[in-house]
Protein backbone atom coordinates (compact mmCIF):
# COMPACT_ATOMS: atom_id res chain seq x y z
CA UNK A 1 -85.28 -4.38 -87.45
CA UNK A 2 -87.40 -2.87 -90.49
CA UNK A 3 -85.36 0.39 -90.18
CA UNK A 4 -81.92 -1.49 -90.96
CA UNK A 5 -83.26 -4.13 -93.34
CA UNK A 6 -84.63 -1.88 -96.29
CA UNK A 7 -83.07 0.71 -97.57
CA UNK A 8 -86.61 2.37 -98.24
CA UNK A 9 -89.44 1.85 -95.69
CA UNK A 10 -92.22 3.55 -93.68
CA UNK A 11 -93.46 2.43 -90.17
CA UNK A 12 -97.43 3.25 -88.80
CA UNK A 13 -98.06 3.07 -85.52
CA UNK A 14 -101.14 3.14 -83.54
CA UNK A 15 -100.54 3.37 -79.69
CA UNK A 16 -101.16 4.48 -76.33
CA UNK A 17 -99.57 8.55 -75.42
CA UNK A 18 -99.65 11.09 -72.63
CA UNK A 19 -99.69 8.19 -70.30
CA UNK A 20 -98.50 10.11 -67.25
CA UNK A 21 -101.68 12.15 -67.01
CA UNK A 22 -104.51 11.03 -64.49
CA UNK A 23 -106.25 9.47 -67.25
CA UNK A 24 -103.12 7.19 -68.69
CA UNK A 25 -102.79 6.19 -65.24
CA UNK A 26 -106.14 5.17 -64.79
CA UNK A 27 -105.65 3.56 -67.78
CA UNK A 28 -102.83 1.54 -67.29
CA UNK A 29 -104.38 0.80 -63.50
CA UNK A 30 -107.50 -0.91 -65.24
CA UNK A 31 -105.70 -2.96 -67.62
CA UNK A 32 -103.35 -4.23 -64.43
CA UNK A 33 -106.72 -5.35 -62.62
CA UNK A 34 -107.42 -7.33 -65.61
CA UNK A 35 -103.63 -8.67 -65.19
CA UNK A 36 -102.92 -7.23 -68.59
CA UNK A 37 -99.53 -4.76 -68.11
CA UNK A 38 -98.70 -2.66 -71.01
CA UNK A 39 -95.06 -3.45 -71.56
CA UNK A 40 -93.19 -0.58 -73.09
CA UNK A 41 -95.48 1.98 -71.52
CA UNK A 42 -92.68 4.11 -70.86
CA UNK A 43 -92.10 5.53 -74.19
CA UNK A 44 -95.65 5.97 -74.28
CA UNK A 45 -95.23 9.33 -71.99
CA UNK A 46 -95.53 11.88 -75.14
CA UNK A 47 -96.09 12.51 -78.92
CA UNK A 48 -92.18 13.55 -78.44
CA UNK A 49 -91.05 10.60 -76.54
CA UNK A 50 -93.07 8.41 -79.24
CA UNK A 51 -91.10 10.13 -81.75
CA UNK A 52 -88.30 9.70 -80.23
CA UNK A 53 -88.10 5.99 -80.24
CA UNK A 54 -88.32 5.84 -83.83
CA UNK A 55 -85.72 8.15 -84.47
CA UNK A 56 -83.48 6.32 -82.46
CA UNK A 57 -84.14 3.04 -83.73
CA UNK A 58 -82.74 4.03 -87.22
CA UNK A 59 -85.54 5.73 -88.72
CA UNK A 60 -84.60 8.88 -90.56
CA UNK A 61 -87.89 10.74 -89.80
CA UNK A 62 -90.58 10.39 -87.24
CA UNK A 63 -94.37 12.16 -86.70
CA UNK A 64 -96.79 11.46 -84.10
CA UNK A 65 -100.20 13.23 -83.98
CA UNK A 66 -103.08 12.63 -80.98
CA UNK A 67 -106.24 11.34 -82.25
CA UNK A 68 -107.96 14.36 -80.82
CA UNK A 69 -106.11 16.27 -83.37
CA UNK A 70 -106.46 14.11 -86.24
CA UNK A 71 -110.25 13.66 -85.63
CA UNK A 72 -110.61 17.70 -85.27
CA UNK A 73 -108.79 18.13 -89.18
CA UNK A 74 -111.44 15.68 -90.78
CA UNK A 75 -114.42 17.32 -92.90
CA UNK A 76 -116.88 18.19 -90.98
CA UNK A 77 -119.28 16.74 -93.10
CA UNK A 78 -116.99 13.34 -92.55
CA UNK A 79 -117.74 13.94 -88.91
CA UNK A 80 -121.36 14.44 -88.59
CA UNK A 81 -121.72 11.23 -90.60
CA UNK A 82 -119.13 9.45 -87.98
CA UNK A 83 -121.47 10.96 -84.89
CA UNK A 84 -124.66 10.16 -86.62
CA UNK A 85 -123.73 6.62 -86.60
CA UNK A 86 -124.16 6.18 -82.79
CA UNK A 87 -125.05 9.01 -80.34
CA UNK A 88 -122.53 10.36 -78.05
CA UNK A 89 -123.57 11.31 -75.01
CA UNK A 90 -120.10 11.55 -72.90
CA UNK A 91 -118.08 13.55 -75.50
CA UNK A 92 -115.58 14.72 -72.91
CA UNK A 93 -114.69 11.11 -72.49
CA UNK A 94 -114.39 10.41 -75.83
CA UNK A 95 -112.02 13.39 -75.83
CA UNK A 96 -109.74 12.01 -73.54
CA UNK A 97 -109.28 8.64 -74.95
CA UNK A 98 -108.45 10.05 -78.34
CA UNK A 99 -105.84 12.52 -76.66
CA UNK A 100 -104.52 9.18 -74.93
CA UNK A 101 -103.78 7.44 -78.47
CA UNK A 102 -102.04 8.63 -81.61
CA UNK A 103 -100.41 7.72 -84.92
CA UNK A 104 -97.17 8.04 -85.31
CA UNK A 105 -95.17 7.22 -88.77
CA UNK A 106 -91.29 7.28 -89.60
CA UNK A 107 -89.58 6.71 -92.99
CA UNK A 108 -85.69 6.06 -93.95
CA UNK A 109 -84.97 6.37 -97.78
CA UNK A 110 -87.42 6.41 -100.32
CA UNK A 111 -86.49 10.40 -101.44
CA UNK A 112 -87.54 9.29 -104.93
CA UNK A 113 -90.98 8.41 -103.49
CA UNK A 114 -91.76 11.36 -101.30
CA UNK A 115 -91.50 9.67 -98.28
CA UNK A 116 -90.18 12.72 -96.13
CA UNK A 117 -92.83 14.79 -97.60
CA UNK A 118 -95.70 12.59 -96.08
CA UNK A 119 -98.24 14.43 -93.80
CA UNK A 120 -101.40 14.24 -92.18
């Protein structure tokens, strides 16, 4: 809907990716016990399937980045202050929850505002 009703727009998106793994499926197997079933899980398989969707839902350009990634690009200095704040003693696990979300972001239009050029 928001990709055909403005002629200049950006979507954000904060979901659930790489849920084929082990780890999605465990996932996705806890939230069914709790009778809570992720609808549209299926385009949830990849950063590239997440793109994907956008694209072909009218958006003229699509990202999608892992939190693992985006966490690993912050200042380090940012990042001691974030793990100061509680200690983490299971980092692997917080590893492969942030590989199992990501951000994605599309635009359509909006040349004159450097949409397209937006990065992380």
């Amino acid at each position: 809907w928001a990709a055909s009703s403005f002629d200049a727009a950006m979507f954000i998106n904060y979901e659930q990716v790489n849920m084929d793994d082990r780890f999605g499926q465990i996932m996705i197997e806890n939230l069914r016990r709790r009778q809570c079933d992720l609808a549209g899980v299926q385009t949830c398989k990849s950063l590239e399937s997440q793109k994907e969707r956008l694209l072909s839902n009218g958006w003229e350009t699509a990202s999608a980045v892992d939190m693992m990634e985006l966490y690993s690009k912050l200042p380090q200095a940012e990042v001691s202050r974030i793990e100061s704040l509680e200690f983490l003693d299971e980092m692997e696990l917080l590893e492969q929850l942030m590989q199992h979300y990501c951000l994605c972001w599309a635009t359509r239009g909006g040349h004159e505002l450097g949409l397209k050029e937006i990065t992380y």
